[in-house]
N, C-alpha and C. Protein backbone atom coordinates (compact mmCIF):
# COMPACT_ATOMS: atom_id res chain seq x y z
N UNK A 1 13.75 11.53 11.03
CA UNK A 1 12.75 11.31 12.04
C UNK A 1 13.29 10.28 13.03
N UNK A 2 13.02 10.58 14.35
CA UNK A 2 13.87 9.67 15.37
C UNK A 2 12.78 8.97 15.55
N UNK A 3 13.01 7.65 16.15
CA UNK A 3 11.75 6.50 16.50
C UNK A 3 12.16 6.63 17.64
N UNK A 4 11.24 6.61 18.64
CA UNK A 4 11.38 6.85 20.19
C UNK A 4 10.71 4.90 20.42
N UNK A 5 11.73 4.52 21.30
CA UNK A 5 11.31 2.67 21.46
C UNK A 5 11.30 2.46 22.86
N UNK A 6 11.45 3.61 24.00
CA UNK A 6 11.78 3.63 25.42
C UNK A 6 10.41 2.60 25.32
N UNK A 7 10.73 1.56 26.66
CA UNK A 7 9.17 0.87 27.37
C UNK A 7 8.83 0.26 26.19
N UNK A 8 8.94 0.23 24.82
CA UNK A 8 8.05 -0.71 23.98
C UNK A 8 9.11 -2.05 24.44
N UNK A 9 8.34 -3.18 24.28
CA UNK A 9 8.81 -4.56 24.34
C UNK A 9 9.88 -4.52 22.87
N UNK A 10 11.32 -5.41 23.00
CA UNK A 10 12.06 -5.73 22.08
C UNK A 10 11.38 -6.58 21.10
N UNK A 11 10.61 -7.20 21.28
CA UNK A 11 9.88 -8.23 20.68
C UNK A 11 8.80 -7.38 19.22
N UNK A 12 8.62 -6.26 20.08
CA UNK A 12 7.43 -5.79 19.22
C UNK A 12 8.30 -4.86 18.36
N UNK A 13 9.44 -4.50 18.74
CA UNK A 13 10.50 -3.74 18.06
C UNK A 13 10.87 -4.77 16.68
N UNK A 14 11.37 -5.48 17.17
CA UNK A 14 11.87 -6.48 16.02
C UNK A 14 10.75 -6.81 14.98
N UNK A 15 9.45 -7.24 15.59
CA UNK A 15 8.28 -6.82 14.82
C UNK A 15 7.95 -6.04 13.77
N UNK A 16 8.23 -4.74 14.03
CA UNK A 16 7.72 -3.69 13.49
C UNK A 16 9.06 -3.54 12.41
N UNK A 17 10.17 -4.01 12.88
CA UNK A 17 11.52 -3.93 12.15
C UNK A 17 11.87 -4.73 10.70
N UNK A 18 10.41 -6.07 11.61
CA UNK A 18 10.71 -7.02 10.07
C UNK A 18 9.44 -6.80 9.56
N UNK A 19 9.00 -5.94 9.75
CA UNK A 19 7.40 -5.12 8.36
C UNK A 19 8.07 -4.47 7.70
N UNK A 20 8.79 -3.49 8.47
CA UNK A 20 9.46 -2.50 8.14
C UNK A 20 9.98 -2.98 6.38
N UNK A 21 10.75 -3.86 6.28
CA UNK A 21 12.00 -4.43 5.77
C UNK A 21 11.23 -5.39 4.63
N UNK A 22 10.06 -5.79 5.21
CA UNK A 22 9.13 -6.62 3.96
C UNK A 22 8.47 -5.87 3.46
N UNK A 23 7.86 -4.56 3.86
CA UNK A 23 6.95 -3.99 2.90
C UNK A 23 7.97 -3.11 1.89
N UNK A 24 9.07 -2.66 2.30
CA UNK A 24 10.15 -1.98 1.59
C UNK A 24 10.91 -2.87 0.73
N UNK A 25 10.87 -4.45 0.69
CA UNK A 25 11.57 -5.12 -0.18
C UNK A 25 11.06 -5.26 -1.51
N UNK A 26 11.50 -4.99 -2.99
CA UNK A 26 11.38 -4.93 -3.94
C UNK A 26 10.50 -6.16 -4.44
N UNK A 27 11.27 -7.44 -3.89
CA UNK A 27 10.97 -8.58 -4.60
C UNK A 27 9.70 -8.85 -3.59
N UNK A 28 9.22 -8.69 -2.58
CA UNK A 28 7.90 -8.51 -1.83
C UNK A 28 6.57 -7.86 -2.87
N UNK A 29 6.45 -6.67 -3.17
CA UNK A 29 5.95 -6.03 -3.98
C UNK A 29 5.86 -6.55 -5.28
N UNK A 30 6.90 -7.49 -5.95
CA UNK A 30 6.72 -7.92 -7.29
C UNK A 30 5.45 -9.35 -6.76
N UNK A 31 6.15 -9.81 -6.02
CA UNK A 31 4.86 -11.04 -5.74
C UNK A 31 3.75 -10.78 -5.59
N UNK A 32 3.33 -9.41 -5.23
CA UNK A 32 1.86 -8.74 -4.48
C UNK A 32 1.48 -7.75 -4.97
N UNK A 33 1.78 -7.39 -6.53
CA UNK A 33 0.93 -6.49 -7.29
C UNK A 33 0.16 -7.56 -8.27
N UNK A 34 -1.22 -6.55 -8.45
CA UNK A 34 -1.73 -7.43 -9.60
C UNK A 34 -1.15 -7.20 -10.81
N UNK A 35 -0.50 -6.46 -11.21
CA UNK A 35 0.32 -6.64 -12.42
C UNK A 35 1.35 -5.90 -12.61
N UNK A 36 2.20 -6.12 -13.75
CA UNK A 36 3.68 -5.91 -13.94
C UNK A 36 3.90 -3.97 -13.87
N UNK A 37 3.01 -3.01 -14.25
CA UNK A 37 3.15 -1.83 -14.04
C UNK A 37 2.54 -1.23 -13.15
N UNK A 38 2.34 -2.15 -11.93
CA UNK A 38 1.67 -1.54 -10.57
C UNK A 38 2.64 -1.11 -9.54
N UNK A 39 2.32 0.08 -8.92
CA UNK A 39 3.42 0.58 -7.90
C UNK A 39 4.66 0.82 -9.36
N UNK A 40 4.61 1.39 -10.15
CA UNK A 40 6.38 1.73 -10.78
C UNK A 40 6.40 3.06 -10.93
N UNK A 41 4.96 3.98 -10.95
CA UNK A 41 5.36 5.45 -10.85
C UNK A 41 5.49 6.04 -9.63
N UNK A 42 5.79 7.32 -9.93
CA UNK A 42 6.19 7.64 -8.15
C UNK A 42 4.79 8.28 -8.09
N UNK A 43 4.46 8.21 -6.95
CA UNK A 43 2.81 8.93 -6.65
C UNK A 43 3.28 8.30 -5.38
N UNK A 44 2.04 9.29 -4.63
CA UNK A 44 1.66 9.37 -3.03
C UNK A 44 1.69 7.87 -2.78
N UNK A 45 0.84 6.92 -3.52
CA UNK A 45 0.18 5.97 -2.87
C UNK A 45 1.55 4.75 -3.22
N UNK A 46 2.40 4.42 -2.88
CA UNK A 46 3.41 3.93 -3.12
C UNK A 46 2.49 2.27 -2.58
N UNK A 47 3.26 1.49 -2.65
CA UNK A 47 3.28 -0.34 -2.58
C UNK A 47 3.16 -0.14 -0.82
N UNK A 48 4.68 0.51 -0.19
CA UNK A 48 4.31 0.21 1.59
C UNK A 48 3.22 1.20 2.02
N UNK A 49 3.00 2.11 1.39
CA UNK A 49 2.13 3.60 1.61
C UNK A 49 0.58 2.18 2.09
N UNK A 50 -0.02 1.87 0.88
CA UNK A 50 -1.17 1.45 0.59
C UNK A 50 -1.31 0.23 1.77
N UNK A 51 -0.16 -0.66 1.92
CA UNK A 51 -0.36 -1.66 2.68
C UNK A 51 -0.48 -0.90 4.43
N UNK A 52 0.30 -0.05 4.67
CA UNK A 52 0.23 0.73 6.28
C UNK A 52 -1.15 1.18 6.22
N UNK A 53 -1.56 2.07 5.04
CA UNK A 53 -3.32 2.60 5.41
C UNK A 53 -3.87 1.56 5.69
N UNK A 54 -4.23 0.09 5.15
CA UNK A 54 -5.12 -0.87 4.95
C UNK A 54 -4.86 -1.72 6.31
N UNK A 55 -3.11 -1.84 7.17
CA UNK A 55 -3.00 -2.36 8.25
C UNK A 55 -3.92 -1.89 9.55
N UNK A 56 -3.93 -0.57 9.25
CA UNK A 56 -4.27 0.94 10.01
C UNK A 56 -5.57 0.32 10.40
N UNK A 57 -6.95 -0.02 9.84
CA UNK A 57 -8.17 -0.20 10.04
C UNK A 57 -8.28 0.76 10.99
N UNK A 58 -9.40 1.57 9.97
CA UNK A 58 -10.58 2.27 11.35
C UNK A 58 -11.85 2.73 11.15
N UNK A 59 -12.55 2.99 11.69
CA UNK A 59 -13.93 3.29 11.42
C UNK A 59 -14.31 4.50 11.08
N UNK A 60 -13.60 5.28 10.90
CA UNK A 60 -13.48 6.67 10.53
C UNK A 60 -13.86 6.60 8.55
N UNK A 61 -14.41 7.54 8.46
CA UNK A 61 -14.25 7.47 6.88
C UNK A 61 -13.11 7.59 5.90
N UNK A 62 -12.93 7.07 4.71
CA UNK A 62 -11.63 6.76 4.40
C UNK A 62 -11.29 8.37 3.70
N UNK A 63 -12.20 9.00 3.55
CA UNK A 63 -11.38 10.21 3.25
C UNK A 63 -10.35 11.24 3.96
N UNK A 64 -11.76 10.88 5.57
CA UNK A 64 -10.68 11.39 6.72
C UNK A 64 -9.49 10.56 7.13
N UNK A 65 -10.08 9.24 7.39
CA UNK A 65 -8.81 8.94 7.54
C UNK A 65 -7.71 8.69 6.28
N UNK A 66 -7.98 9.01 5.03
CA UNK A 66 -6.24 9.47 4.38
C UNK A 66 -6.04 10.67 4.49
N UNK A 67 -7.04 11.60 4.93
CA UNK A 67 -6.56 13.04 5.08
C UNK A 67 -5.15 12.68 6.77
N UNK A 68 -5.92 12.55 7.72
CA UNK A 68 -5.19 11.93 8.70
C UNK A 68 -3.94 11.32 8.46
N UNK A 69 -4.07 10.49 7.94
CA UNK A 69 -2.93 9.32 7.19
C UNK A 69 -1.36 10.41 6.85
N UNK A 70 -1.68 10.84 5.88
CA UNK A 70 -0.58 11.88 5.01
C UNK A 70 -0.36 13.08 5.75
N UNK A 71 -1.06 13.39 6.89
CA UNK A 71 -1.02 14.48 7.78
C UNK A 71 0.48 14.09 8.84
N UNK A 72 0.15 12.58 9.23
CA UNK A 72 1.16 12.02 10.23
C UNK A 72 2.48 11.77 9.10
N UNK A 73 2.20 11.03 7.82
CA UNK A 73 3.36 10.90 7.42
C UNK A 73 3.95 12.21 7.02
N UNK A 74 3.35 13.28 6.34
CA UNK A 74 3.68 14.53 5.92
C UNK A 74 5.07 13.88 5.16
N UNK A 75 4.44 12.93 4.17
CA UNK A 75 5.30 13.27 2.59
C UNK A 75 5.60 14.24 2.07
N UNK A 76 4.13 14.88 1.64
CA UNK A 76 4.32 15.68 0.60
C UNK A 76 3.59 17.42 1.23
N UNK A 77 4.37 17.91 1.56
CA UNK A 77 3.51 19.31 2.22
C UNK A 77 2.60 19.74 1.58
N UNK A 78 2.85 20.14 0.02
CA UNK A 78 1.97 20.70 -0.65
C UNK A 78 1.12 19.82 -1.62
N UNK A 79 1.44 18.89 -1.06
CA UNK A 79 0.40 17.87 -2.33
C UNK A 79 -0.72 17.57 -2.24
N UNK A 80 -1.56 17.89 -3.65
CA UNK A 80 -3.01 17.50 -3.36
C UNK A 80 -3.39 16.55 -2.10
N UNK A 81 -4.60 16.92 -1.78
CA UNK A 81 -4.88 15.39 -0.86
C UNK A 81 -5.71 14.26 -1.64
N UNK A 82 -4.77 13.28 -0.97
CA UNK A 82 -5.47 12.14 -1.92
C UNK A 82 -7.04 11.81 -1.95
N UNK A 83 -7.39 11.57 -2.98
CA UNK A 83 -9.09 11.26 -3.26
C UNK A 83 -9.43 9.79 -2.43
N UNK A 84 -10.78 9.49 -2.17
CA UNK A 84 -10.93 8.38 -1.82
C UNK A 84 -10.62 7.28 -3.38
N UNK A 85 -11.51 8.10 -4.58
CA UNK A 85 -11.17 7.18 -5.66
C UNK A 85 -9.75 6.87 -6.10
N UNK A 86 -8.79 7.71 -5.47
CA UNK A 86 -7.64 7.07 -6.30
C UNK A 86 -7.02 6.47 -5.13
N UNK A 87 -7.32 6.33 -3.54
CA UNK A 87 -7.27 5.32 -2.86
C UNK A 87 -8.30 3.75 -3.54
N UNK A 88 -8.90 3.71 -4.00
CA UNK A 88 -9.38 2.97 -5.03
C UNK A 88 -8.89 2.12 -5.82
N UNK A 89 -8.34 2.55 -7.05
CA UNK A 89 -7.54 2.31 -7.87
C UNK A 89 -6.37 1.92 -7.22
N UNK A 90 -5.80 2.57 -6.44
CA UNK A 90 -4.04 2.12 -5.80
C UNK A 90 -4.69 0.87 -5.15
N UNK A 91 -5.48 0.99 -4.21
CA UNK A 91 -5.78 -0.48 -3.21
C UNK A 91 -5.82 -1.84 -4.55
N UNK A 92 -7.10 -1.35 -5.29
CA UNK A 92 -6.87 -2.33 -6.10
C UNK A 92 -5.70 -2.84 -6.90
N UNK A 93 -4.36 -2.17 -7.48
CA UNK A 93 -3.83 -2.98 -7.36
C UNK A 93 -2.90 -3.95 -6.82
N UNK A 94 -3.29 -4.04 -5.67
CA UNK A 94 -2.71 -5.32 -4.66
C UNK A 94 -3.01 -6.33 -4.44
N UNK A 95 -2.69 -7.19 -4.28
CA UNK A 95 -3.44 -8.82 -3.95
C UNK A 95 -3.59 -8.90 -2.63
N UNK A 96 -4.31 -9.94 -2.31
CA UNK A 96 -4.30 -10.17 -0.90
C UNK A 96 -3.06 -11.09 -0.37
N UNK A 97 -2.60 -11.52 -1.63
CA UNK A 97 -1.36 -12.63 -1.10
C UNK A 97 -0.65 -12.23 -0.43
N UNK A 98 -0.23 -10.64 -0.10
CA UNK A 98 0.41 -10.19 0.68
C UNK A 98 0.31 -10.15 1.74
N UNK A 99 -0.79 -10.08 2.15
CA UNK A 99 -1.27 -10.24 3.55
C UNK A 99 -1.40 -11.61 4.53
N UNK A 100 -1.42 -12.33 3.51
CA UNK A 100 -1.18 -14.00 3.57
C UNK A 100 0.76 -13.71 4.21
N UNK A 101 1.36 -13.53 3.24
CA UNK A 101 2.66 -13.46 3.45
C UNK A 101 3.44 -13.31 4.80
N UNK A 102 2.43 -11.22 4.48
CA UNK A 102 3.07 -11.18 6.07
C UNK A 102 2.27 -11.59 6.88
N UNK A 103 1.27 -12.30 7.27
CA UNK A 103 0.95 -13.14 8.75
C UNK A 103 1.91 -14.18 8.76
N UNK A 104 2.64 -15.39 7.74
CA UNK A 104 3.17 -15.92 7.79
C UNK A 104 4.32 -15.95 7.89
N UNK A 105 5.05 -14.93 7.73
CA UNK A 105 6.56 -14.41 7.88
C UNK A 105 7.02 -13.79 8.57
N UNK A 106 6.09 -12.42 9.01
CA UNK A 106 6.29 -11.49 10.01
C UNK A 106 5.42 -11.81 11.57
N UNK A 107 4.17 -11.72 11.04
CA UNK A 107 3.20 -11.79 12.64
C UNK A 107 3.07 -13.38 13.55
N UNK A 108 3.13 -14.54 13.03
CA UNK A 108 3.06 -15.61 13.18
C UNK A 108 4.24 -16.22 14.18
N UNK A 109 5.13 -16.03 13.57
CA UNK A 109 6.91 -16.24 14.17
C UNK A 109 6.88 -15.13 15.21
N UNK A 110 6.90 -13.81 15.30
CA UNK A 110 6.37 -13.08 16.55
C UNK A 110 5.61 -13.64 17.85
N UNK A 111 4.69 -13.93 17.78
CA UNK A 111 3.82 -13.82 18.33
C UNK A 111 3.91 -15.13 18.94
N UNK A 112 4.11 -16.61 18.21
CA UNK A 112 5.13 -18.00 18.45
C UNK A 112 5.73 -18.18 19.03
N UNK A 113 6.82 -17.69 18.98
CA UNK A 113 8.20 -17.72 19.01
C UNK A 113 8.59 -16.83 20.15
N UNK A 114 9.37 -17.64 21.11
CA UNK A 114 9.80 -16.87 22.64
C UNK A 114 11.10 -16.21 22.30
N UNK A 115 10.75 -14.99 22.68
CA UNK A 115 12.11 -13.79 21.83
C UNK A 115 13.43 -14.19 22.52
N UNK A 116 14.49 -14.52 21.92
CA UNK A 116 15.79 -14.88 22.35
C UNK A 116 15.95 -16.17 23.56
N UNK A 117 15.51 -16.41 22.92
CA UNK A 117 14.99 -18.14 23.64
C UNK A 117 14.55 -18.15 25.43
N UNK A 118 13.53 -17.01 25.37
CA UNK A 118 12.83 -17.07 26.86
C UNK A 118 11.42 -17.34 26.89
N UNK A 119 11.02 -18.31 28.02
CA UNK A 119 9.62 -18.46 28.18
C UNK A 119 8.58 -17.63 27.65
N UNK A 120 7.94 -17.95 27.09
CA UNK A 120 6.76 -17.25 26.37
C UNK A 120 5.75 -16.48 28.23
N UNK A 121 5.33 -15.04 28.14
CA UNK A 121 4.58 -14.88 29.82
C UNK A 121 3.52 -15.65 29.74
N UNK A 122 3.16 -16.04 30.38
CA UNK A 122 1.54 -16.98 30.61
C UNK A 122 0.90 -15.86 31.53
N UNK A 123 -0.67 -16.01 31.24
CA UNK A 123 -1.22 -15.60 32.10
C UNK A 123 -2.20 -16.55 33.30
N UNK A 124 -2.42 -16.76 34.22
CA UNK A 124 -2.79 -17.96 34.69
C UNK A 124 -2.56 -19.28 34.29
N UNK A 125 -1.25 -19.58 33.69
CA UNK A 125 -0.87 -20.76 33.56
C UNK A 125 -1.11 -21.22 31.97
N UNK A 126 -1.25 -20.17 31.20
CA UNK A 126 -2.24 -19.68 29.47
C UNK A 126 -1.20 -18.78 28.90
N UNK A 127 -0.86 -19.04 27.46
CA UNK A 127 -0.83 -17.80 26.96
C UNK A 127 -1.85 -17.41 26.29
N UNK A 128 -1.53 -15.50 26.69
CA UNK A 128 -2.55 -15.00 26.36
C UNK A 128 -2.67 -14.16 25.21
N UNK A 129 -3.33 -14.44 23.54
CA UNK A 129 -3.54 -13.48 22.85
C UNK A 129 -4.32 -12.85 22.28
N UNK A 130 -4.45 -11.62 21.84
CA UNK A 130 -5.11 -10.53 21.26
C UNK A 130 -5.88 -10.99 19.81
N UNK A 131 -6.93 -11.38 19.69
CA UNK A 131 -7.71 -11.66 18.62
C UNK A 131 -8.67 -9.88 17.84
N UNK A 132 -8.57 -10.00 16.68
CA UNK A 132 -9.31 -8.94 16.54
C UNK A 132 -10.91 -9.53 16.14
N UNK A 133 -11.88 -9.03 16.15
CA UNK A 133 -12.90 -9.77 16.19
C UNK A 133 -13.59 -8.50 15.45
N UNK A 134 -13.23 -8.18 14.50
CA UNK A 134 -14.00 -7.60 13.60
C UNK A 134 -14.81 -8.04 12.70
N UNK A 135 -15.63 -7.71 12.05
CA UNK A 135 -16.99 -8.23 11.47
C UNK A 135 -17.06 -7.74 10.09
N UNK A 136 -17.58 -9.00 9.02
CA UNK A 136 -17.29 -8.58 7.92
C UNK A 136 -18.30 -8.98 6.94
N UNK A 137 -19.03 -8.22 6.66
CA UNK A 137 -20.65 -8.24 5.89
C UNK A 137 -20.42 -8.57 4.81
N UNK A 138 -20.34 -9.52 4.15
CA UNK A 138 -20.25 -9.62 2.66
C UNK A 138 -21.59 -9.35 1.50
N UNK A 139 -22.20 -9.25 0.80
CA UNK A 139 -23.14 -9.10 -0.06
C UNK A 139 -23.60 -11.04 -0.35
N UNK A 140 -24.94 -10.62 -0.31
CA UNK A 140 -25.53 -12.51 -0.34
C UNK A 140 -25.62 -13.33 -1.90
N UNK A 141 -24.19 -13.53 -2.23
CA UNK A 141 -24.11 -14.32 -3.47
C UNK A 141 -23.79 -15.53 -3.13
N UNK A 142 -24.22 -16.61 -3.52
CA UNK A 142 -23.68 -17.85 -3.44
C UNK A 142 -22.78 -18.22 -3.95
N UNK A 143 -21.92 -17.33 -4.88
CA UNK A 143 -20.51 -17.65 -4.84
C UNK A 143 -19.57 -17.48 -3.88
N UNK A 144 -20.20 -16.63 -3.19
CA UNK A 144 -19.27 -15.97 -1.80
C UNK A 144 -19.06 -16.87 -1.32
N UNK A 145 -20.21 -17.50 -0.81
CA UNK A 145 -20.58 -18.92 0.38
C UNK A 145 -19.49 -19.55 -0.06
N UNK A 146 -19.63 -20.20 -1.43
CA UNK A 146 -18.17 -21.23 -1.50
C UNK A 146 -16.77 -20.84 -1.22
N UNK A 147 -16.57 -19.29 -0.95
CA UNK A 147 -15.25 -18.93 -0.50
C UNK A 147 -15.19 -18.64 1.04
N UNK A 148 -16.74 -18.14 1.45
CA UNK A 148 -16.45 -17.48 2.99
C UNK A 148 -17.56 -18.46 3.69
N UNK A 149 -17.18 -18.94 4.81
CA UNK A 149 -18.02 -19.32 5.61
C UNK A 149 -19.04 -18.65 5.86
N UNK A 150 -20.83 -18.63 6.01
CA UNK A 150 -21.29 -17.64 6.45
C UNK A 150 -21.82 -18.16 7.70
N UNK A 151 -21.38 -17.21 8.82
CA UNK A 151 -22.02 -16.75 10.59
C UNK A 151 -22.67 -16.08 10.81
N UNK A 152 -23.71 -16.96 11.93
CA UNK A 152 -25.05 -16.14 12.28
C UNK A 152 -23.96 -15.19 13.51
N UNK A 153 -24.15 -13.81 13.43
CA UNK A 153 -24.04 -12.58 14.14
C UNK A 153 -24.67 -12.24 15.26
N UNK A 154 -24.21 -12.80 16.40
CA UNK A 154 -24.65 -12.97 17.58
C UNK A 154 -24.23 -11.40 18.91
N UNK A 155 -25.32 -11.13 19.59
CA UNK A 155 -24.54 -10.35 20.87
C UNK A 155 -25.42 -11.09 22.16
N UNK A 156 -24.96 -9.94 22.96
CA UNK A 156 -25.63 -10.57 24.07
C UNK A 156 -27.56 -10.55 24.39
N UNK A 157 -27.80 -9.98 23.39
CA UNK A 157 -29.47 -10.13 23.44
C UNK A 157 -29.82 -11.34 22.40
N UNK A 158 -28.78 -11.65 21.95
CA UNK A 158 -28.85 -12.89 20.49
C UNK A 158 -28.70 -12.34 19.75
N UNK A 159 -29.73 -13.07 17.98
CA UNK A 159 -29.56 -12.84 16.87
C UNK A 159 -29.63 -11.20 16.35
N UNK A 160 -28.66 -10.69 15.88
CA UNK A 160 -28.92 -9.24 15.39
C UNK A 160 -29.78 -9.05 14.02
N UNK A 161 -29.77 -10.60 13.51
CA UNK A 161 -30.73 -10.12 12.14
C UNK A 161 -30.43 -10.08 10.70
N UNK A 162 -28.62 -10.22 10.95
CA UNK A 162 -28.07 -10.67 9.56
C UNK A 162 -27.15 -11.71 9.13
């Protein structure tokens, strides 16, 4: 498969080059399974498989979108399509430490860091970046509270109510 990179920024190349290279590294995957026989058989849902769906976010349902998913990668031509439940089971066993990881290794130093030692662009005298501002409902336990901050959910008419 050829990667076509015409017009993408080098920056975002190198990016995508050092995911590439962390989600495929062995000793990456040993730090970020929940346990010692996770990810060791071969199946669809491999260690980088699971982390690209979960990068992916979308609002689509997760059946369509792994039907979608395995359509673009076209692993396996004839292979069952994966269930949402055994997207399930595979997600679960991952930690989140991974995701910790790569913001800190891969996206952080990107996004920082002026590629080959040139001025970072400003926009009006600012740099300017891309926040995702997605929203994340947790269930109302007070154990949560001690892990997640909870925010009143605001738009432009105000309070929405949860």
């Amino acid at each position: 498969m050829k990667t076509i990179i015409d017009g993408i920024p080098e920056s975002l190349v190198i990016l995508i080059e050092n995911l590439r290279t962390q989600l495929c590294d062995p000793a990456f995957k040993e730090r970020h399974r929940s346990h010692a026989k996770a990810f060791t058989r071969r199946r669809l849902l491999t260690f980088p498989v699971v982390m690209l769906f979960i990068l992916q976010k979308t609002a689509r349902s997760v059946q369509r979108h792994l039907h979608e998913f395995f359509q673009m990668l076209a692993l396996e031509a004839n292979a069952d399509p994966v269930s949402a439940g055994a997207w399930t089971h595979a997600r679960a066993k991952l930690q989140h430490t991974a995701f910790i990881e790569l913001n800190t290794h891969c996206l952080l130093p990107a996004v920082y860091s002026a590629p080959s030692g040139q001025a970072p662009q400003l926009w009006r005298g600012h740099r300017l970046l891309g926040i995702d501002s997605s929203i994340l409902r947790l269930p109302d336990f007070s154990e949560l509270y001690e892990q997640f901050t909870p925010v009143e959910i605001l738009c432009q008419l105000g309070s929405t109510g949860v």
